[in-house]
PDB file of N, CA and C in Angstrom:
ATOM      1  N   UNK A   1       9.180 -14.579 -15.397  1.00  0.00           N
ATOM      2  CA  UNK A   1       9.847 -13.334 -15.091  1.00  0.00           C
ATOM      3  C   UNK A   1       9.850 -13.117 -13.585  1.00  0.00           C
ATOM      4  N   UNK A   2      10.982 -12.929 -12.856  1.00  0.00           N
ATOM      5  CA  UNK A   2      10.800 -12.875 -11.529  1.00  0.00           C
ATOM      6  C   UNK A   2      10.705 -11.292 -11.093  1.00  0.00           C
ATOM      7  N   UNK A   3       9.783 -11.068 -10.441  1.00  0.00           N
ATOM      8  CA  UNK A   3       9.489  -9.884 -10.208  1.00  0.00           C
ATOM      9  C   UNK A   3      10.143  -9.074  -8.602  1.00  0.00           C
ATOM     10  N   UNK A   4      10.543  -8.463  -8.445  1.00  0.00           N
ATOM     11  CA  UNK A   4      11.440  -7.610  -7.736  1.00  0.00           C
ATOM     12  C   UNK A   4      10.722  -6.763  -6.449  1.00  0.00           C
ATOM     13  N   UNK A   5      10.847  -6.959  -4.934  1.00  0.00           N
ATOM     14  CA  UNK A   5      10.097  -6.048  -4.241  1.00  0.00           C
ATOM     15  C   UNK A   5      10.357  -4.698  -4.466  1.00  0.00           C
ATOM     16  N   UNK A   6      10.644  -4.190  -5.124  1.00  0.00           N
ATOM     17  CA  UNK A   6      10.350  -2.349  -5.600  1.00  0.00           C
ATOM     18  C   UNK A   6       9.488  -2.705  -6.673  1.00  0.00           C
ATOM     19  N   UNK A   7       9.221  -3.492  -7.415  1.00  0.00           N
ATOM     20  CA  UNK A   7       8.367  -3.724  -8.187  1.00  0.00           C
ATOM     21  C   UNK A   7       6.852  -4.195  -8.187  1.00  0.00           C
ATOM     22  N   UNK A   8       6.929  -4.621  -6.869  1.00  0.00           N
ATOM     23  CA  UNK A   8       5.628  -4.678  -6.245  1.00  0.00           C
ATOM     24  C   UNK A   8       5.708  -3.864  -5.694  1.00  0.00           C
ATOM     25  N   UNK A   9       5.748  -3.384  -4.629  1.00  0.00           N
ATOM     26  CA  UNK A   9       5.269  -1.726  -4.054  1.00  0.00           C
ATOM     27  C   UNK A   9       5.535  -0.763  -4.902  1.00  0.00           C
ATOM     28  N   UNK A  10       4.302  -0.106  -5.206  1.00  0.00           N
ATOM     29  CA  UNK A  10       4.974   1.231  -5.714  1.00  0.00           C
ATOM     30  C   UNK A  10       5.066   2.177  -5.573  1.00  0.00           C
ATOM     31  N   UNK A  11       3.904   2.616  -4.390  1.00  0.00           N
ATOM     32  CA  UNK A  11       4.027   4.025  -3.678  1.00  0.00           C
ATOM     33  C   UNK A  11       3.391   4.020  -2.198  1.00  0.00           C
ATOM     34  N   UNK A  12       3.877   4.380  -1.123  1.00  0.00           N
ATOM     35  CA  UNK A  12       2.653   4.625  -0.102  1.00  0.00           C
ATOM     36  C   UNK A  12       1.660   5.500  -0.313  1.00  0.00           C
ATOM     37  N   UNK A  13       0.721   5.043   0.820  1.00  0.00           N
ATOM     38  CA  UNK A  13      -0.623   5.861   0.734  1.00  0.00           C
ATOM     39  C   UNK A  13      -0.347   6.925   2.194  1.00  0.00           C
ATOM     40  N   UNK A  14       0.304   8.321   1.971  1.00  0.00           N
ATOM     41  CA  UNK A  14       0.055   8.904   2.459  1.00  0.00           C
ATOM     42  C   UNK A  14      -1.311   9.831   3.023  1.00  0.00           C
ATOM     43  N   UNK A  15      -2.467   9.495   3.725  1.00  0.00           N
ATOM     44  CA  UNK A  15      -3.620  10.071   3.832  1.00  0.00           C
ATOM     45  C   UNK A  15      -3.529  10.491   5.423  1.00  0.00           C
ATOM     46  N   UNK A  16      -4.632  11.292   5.574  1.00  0.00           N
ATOM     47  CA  UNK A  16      -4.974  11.560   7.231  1.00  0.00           C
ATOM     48  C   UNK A  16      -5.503   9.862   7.366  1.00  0.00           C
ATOM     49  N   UNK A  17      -6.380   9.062   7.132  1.00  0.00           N
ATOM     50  CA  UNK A  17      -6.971   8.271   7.379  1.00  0.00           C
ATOM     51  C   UNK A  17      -5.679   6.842   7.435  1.00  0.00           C
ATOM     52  N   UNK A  18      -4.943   6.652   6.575  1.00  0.00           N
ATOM     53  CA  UNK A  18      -4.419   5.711   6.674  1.00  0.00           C
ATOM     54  C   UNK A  18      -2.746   6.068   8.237  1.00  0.00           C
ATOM     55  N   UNK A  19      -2.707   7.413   7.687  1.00  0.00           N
ATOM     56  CA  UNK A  19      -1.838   7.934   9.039  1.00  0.00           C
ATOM     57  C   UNK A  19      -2.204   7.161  10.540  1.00  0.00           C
ATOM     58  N   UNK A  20      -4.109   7.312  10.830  1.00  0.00           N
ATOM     59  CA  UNK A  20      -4.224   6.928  11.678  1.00  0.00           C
ATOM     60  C   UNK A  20      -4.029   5.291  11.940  1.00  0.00           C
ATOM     61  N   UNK A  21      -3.998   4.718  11.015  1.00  0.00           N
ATOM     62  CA  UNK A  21      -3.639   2.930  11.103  1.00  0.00           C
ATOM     63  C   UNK A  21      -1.970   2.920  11.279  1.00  0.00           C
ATOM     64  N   UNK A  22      -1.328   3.943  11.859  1.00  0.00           N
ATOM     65  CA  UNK A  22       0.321   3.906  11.732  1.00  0.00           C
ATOM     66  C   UNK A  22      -0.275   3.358  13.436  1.00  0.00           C
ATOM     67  N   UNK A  23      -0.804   3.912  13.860  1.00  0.00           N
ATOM     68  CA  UNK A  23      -0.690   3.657  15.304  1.00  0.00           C
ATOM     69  C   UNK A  23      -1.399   1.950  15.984  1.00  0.00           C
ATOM     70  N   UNK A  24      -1.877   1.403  15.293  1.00  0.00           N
ATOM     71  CA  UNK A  24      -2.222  -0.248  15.199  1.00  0.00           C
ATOM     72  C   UNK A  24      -1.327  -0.954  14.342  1.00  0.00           C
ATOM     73  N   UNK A  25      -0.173  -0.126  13.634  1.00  0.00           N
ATOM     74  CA  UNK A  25       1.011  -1.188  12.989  1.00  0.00           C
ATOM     75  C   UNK A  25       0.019  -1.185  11.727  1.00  0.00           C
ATOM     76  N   UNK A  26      -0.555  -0.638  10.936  1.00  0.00           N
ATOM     77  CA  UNK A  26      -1.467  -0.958   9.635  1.00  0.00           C
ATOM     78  C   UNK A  26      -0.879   0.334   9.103  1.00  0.00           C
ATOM     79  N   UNK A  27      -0.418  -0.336   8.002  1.00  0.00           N
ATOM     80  CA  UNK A  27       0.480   0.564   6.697  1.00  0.00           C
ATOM     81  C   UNK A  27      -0.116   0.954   5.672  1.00  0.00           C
ATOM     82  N   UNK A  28      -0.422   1.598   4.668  1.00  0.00           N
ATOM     83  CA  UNK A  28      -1.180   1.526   3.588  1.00  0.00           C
ATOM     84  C   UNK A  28      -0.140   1.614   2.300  1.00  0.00           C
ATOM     85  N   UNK A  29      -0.603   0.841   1.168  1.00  0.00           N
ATOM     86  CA  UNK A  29       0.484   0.848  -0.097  1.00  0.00           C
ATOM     87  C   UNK A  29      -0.482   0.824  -1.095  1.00  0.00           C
ATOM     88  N   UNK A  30       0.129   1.721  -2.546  1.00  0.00           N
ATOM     89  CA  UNK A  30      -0.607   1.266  -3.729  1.00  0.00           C
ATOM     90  C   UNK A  30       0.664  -0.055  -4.236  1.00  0.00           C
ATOM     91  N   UNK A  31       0.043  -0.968  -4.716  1.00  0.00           N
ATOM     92  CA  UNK A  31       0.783  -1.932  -5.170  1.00  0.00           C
ATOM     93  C   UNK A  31       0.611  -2.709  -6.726  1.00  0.00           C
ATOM     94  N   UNK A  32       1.183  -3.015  -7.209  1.00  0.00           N
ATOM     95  CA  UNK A  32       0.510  -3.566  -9.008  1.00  0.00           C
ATOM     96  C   UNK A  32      -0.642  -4.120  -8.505  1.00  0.00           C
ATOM     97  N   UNK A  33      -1.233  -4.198 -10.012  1.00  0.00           N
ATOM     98  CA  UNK A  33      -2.781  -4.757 -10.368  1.00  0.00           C
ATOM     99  C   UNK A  33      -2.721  -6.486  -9.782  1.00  0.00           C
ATOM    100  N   UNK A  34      -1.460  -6.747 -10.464  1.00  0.00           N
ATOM    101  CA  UNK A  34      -1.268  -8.552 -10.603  1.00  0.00           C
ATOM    102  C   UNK A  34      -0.560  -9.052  -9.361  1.00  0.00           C
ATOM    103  N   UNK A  35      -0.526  -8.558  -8.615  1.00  0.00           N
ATOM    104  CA  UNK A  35       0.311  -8.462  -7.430  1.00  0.00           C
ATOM    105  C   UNK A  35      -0.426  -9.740  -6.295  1.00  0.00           C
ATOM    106  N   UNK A  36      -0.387 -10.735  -5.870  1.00  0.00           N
ATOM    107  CA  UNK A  36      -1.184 -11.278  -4.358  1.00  0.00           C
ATOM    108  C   UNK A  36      -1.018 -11.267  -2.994  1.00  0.00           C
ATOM    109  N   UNK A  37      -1.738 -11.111  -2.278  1.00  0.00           N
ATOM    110  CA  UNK A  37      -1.451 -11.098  -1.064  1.00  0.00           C
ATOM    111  C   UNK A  37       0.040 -11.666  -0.459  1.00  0.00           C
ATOM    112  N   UNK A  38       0.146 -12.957  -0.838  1.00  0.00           N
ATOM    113  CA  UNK A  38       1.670 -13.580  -0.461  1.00  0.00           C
ATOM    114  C   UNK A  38       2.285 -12.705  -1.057  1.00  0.00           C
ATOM    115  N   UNK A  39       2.877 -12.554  -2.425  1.00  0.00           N
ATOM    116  CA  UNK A  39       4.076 -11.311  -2.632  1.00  0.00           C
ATOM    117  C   UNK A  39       3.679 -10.096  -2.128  1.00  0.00           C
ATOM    118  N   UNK A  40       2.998  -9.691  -1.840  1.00  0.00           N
ATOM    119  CA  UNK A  40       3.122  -8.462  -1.536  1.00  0.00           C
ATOM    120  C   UNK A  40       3.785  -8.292   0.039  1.00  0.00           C
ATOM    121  N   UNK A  41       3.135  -9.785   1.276  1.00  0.00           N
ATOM    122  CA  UNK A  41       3.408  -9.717   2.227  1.00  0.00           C
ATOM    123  C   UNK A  41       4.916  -9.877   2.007  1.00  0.00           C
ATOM    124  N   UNK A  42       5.624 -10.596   1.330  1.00  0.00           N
ATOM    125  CA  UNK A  42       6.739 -11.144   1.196  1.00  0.00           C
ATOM    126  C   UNK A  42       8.151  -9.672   0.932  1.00  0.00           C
ATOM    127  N   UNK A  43       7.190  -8.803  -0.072  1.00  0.00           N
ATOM    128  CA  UNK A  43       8.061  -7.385  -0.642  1.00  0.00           C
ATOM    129  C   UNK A  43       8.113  -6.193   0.539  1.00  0.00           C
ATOM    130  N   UNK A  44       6.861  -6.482   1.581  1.00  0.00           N
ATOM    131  CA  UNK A  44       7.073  -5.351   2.633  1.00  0.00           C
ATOM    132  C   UNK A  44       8.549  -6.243   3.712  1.00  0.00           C
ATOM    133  N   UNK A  45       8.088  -7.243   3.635  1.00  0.00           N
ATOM    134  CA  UNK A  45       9.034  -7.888   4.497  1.00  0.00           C
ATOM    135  C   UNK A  45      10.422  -7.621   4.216  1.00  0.00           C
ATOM    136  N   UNK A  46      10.864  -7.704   3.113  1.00  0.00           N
ATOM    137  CA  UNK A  46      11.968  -7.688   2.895  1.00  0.00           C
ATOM    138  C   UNK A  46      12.425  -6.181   2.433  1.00  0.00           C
ATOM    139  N   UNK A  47      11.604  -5.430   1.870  1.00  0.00           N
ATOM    140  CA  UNK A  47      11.732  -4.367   1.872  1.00  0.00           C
ATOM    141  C   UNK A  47      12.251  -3.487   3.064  1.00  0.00           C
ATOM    142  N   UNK A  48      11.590  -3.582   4.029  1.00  0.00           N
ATOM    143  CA  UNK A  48      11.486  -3.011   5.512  1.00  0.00           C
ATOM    144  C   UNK A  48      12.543  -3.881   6.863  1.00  0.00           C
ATOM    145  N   UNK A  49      12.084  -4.946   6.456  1.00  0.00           N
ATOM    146  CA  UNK A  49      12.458  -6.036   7.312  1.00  0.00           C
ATOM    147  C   UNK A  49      11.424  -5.993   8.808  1.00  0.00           C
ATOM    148  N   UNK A  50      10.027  -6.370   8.561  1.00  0.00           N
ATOM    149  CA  UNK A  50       9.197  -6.554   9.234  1.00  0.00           C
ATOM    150  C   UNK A  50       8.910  -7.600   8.930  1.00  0.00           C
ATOM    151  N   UNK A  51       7.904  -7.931  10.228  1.00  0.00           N
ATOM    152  CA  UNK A  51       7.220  -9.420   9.783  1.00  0.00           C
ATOM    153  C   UNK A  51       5.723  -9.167   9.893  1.00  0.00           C
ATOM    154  N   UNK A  52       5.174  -9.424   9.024  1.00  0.00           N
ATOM    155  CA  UNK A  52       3.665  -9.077   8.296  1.00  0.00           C
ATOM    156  C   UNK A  52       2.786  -9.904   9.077  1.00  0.00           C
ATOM    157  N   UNK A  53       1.686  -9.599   9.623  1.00  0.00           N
ATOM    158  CA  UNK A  53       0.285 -10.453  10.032  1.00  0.00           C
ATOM    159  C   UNK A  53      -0.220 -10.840   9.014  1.00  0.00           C
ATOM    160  N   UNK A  54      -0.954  -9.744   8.124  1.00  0.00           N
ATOM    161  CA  UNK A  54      -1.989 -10.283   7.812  1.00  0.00           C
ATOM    162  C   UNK A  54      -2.123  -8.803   6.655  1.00  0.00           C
ATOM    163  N   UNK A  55      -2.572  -9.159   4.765  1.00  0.00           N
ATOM    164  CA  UNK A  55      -2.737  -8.025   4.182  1.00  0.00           C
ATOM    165  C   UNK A  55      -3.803  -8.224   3.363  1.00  0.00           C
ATOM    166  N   UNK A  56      -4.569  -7.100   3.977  1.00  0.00           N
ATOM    167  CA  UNK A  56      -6.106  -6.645   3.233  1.00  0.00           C
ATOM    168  C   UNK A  56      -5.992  -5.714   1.818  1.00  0.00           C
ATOM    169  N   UNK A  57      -6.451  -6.501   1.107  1.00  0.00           N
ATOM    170  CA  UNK A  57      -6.369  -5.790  -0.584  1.00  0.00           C
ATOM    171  C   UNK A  57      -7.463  -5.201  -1.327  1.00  0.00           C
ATOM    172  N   UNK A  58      -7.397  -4.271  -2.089  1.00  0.00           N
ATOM    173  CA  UNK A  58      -8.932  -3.744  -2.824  1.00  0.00           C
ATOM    174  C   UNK A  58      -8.489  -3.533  -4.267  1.00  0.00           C
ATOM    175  N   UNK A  59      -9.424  -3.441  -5.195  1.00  0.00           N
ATOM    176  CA  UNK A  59      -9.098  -3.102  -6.476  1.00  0.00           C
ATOM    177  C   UNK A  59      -9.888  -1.074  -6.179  1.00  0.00           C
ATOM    178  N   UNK A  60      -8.983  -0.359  -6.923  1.00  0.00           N
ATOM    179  CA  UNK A  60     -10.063   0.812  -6.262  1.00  0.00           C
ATOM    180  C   UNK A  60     -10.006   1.442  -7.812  1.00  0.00           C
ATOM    181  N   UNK A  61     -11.335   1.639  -8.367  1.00  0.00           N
ATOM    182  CA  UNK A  61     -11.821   1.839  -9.864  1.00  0.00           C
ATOM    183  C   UNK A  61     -11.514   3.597  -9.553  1.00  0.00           C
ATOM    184  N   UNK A  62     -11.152   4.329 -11.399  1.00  0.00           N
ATOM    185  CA  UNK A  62     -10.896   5.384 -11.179  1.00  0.00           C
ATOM    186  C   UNK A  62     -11.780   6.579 -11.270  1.00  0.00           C
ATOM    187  N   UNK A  63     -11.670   7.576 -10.605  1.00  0.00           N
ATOM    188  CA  UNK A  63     -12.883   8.602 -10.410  1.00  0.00           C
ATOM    189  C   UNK A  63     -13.199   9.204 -11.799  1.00  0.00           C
ATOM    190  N   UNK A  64     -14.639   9.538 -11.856  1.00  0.00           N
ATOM    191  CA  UNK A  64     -15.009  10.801 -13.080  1.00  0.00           C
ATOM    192  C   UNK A  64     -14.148  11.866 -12.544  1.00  0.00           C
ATOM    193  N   UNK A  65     -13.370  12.764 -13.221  1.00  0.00           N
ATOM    194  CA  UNK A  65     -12.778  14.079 -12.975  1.00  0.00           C
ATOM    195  C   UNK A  65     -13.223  14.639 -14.544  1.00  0.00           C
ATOM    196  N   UNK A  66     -13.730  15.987 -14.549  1.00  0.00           N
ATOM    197  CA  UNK A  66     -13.421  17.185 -15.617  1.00  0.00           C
ATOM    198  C   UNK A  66     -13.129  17.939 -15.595  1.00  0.00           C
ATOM    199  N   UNK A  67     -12.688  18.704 -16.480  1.00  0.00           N
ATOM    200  CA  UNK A  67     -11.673  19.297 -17.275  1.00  0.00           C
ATOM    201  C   UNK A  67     -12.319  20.371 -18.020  1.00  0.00           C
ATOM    202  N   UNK A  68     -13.178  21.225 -17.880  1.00  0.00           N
ATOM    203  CA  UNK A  68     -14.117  22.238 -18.401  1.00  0.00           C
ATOM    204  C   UNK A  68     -15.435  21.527 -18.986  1.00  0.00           C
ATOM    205  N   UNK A  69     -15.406  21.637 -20.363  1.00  0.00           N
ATOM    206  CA  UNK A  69     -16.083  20.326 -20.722  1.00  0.00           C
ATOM    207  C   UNK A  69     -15.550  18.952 -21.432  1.00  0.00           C
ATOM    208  N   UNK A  70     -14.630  19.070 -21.079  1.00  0.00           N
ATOM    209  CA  UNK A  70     -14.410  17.658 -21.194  1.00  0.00           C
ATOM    210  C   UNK A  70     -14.054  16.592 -20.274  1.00  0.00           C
ATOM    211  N   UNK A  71     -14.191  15.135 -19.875  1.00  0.00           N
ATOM    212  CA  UNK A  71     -14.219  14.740 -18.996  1.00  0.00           C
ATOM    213  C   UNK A  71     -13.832  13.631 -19.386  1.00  0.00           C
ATOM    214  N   UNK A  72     -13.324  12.459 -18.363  1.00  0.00           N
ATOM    215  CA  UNK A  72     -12.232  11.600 -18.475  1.00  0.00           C
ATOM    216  C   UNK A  72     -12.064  10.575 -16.737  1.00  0.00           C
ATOM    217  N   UNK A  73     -11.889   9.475 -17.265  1.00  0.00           N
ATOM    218  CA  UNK A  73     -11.668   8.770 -15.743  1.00  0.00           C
ATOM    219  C   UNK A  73     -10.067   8.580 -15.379  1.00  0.00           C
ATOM    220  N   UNK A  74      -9.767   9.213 -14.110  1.00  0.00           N
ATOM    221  CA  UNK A  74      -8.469   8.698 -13.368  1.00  0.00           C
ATOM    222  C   UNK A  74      -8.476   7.351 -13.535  1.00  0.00           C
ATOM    223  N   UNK A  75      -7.041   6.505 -13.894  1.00  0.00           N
ATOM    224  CA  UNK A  75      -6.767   5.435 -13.107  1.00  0.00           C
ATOM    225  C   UNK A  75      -6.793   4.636 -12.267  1.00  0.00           C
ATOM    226  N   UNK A  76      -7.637   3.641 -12.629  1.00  0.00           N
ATOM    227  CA  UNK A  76      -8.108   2.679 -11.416  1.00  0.00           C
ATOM    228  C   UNK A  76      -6.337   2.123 -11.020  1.00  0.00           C
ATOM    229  N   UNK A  77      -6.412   1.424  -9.744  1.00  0.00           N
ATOM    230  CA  UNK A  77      -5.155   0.722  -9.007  1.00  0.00           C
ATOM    231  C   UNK A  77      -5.438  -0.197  -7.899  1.00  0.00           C
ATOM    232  N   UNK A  78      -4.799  -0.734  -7.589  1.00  0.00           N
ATOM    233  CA  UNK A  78      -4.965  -1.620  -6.661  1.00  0.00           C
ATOM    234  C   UNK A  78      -4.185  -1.155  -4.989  1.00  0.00           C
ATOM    235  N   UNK A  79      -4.746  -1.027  -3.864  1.00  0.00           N
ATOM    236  CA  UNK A  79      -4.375  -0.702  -2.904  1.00  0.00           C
ATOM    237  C   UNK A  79      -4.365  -2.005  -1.980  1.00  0.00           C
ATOM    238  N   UNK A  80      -3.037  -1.882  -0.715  1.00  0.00           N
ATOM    239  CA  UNK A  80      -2.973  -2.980   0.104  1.00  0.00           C
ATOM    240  C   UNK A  80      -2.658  -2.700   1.459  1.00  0.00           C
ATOM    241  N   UNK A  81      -3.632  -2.723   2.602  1.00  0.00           N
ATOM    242  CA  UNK A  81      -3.244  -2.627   3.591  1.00  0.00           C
ATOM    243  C   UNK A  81      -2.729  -3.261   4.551  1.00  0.00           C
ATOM    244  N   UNK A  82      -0.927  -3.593   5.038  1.00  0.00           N
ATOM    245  CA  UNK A  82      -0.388  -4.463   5.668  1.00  0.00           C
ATOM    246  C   UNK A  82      -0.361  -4.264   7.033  1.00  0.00           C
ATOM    247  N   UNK A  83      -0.917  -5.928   7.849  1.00  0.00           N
ATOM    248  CA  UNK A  83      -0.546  -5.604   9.500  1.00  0.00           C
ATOM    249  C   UNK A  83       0.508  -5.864   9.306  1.00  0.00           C
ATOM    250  N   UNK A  84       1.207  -5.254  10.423  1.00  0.00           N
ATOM    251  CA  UNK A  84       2.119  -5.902  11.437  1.00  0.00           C
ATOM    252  C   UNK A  84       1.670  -6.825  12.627  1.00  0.00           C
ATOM    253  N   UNK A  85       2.657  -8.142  12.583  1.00  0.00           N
ATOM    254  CA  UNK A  85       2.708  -8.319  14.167  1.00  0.00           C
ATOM    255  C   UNK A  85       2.838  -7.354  15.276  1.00  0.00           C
ATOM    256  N   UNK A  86       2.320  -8.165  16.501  1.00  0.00           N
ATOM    257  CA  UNK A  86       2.932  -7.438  17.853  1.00  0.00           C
ATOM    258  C   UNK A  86       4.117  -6.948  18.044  1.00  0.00           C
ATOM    259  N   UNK A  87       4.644  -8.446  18.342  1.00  0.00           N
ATOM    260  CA  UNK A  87       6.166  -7.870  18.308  1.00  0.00           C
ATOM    261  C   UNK A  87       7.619  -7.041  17.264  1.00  0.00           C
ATOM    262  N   UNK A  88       6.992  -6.825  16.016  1.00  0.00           N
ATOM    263  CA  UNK A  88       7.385  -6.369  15.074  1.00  0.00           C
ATOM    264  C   UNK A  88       7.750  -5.326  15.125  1.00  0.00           C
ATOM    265  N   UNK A  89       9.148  -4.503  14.848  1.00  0.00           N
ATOM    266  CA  UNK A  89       9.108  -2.974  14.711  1.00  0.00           C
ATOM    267  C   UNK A  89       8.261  -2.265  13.323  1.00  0.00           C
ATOM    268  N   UNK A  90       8.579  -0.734  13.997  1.00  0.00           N
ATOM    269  CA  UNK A  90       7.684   0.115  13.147  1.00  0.00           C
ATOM    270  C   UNK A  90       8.499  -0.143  11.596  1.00  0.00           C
ATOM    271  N   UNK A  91       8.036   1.021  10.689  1.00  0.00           N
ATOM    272  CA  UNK A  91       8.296   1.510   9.450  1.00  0.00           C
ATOM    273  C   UNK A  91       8.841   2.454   9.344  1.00  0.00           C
ATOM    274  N   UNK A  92       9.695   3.244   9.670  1.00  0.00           N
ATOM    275  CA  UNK A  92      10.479   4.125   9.489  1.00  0.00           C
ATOM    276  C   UNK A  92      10.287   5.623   9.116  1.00  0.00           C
ATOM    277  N   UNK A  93       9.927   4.637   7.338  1.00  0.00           N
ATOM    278  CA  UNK A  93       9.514   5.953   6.804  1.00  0.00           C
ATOM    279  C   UNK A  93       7.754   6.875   7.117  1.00  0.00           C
ATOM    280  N   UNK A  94       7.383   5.977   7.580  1.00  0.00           N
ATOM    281  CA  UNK A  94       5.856   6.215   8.337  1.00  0.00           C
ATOM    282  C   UNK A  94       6.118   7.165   9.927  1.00  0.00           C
ATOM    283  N   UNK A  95       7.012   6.759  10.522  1.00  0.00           N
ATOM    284  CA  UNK A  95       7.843   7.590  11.580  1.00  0.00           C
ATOM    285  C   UNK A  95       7.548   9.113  11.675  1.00  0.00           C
ATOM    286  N   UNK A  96       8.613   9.119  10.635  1.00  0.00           N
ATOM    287  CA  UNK A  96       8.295  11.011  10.070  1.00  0.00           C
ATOM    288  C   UNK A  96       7.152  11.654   9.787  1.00  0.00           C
ATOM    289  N   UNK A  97       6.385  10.897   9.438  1.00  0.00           N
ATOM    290  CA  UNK A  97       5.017  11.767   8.793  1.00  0.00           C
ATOM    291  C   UNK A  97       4.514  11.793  10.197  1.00  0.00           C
ATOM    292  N   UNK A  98       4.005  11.156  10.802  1.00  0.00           N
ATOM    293  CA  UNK A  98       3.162  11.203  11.948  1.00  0.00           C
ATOM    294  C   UNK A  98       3.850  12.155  13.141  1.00  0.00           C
TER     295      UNK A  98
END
């Protein structure tokens, strides 16, 4: 099954913390579980049309949250943080927020 770059990215990580990696060219994305480093570098690329350094990945397990008394775990996901090269332009949509 060939899988599709909107299909690997699936949402940015809008945070104060990852905001500040806009300014070293470091992006933050939640991306599928099954996803690897090569496609993923491959889906920002073409997605954006940047050219990728280098992408740091985590599995991130989901929190206890409750609910009066009852209680339940969020959704674990997988997060990926992409460099940019030097010479590479920005992200666009990262632009605006900052």
């Amino acid at each position: 099954m060939k899988q599709f770059s909107q299909d690997i990215i699936l949402k940015p990580v809008v945070t104060e913390e990852s905001m500040l990696g806009t300014a070293l060219k470091k992006y933050t994305f939640i991306v599928r579980k099954d996803a690897n480093k090569i496609e993923i570098a491959k889906a920002v690329s073409e997605l954006f049309g940047v050219e990728v350094k280098d992408v740091n990945t985590m599995n991130v397990r989901g929190h206890l949250r409750r609910y009066g008394r009852f209680e339940g775990y969020k959704p674990s996901y997988k997060k990926a943080i992409v460099t940019l090269t030097e010479n590479s332009k920005t992200i666009e949509f990262f632009d605006g927020m900052f």
